[in-house]
Protein backbone atom coordinates (compact mmCIF):
# COMPACT_ATOMS: atom_id res chain seq x y z
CA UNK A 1 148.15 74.42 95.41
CA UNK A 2 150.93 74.42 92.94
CA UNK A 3 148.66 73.23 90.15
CA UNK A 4 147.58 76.94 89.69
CA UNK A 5 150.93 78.34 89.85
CA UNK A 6 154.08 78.18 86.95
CA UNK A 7 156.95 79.48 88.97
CA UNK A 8 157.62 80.04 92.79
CA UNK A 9 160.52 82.12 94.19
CA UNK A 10 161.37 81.61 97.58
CA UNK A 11 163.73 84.12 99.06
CA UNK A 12 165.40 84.09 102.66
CA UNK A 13 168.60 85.07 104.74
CA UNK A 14 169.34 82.15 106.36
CA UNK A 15 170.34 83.83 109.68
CA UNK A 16 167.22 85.56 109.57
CA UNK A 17 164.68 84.98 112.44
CA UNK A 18 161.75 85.99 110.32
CA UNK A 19 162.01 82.70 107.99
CA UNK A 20 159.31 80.69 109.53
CA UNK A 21 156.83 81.18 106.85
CA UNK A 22 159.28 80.86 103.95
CA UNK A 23 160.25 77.32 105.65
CA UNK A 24 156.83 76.66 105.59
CA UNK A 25 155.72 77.45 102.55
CA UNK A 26 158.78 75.32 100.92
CA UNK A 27 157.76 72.32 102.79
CA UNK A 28 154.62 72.75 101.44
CA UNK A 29 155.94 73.41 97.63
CA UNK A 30 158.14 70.28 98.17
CA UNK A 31 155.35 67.70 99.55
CA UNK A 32 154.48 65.18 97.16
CA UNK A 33 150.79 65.29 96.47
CA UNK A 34 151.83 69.42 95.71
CA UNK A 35 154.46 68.21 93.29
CA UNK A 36 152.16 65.50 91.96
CA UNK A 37 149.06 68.15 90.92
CA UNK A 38 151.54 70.27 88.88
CA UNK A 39 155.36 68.73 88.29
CA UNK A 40 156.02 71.54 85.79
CA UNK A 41 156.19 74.17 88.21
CA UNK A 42 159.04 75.64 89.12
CA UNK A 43 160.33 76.01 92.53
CA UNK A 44 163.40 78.44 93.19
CA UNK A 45 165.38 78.87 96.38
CA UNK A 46 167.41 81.74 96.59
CA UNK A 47 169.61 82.06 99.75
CA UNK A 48 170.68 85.84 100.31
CA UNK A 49 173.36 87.68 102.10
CA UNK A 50 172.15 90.55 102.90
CA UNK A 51 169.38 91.70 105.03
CA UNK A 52 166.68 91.86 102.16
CA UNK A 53 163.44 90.45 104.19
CA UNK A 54 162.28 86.92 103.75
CA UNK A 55 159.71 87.01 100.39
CA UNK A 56 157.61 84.64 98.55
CA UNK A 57 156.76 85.33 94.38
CA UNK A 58 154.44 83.37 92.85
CA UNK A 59 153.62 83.29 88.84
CA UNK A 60 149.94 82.13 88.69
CA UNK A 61 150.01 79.91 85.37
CA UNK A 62 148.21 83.03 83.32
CA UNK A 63 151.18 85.21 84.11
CA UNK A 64 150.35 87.30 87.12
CA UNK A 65 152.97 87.93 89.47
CA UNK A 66 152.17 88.26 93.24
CA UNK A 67 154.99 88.56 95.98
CA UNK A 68 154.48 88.48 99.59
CA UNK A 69 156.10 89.59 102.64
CA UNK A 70 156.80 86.66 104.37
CA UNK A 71 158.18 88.43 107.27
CA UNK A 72 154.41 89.51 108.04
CA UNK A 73 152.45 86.97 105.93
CA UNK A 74 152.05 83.32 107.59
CA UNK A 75 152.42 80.19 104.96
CA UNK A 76 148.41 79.54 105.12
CA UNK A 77 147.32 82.75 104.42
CA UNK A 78 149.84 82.38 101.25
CA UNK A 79 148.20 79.05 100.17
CA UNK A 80 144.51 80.11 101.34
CA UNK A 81 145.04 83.22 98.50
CA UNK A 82 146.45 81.16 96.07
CA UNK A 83 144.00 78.48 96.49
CA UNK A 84 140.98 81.28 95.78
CA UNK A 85 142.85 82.39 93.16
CA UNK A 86 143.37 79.23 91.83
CA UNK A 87 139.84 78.52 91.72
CA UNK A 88 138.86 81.10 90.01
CA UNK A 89 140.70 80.99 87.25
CA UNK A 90 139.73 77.67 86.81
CA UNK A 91 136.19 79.16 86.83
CA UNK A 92 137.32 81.98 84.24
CA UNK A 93 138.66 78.80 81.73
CA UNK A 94 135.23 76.88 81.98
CA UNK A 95 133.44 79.87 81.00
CA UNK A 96 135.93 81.05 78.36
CA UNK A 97 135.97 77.06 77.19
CA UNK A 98 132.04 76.91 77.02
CA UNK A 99 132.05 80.17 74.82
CA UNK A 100 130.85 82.28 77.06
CA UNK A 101 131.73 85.79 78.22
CA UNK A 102 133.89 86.12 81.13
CA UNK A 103 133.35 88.04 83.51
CA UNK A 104 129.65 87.48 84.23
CA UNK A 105 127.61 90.88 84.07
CA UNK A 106 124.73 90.73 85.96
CA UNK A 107 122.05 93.02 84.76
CA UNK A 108 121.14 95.46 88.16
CA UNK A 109 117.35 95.08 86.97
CA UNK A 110 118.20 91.40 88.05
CA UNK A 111 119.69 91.43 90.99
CA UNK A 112 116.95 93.36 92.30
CA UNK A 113 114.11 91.40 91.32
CA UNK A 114 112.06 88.80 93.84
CA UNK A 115 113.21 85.52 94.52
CA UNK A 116 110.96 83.29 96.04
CA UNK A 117 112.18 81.65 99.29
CA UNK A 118 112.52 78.19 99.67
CA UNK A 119 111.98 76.17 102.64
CA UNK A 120 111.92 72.00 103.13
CA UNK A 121 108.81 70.25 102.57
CA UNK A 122 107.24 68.21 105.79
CA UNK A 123 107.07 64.51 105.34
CA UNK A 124 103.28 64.86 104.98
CA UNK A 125 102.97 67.38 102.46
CA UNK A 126 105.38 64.99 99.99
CA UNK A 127 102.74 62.51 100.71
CA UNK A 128 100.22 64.77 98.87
């Protein structure tokens, strides 16, 4: 998970009920294989006083900035997001790496043309 991500900024009151997911999502941050796919990134803790609600920022490692409401927003459904987002990025940089254009632009005269359907052969007609 954290090999998409540059910077994570965990926030929390630590009298605050509504921490579970920030809890969470720091044991997750601090597990070893996470640290292991990305030991650059940076994981901040930032205990508050006040009764700001329990938030999550990440920094995806091109520069966009998401924060969540972790008051409403369970740990997995973090991870899940970055995890899609993580992939395709990763998608974006083959492209962009292989010279081609990014995004993909599907001519509409192509998605609407026939496709043939395909269905497994019997064992008899590989025979043939």
């Amino acid at each position: 998970m954290l090999k998409f991500l540059s910077k994570v900024r965990i926030e929390f009151n630590a009298l605050d009920p509504r921490i579970a997911s920030c809890m969470e999502f720091l044991a997750q941050c601090n597990a070893r294989k996470a640290k292991e796919s990305n030991p650059a990134c940076q994981v901040v803790v930032k205990r508050r006083t006040d009764e700001h609600p329990p938030q999550i920022t990440v920094t995806f490692v091109n520069g966009v900035e998401e924060v969540f409401d972790a008051t409403s927003t369970p740990a997995q459904n973090i991870r899940t997001m970055i995890l899609e987002k993580g992939q395709y990025l990763e998608t974006e940089q083959m492209f962009h790496e292989a010279g081609e254009a990014w995004p993909v632009i599907i001519p509409d005269e192509e998605l609407h043309q026939f496709a043939p359907g395909t269905k497994p052969r019997k064992a008899e007609e590989k025979k043939l």
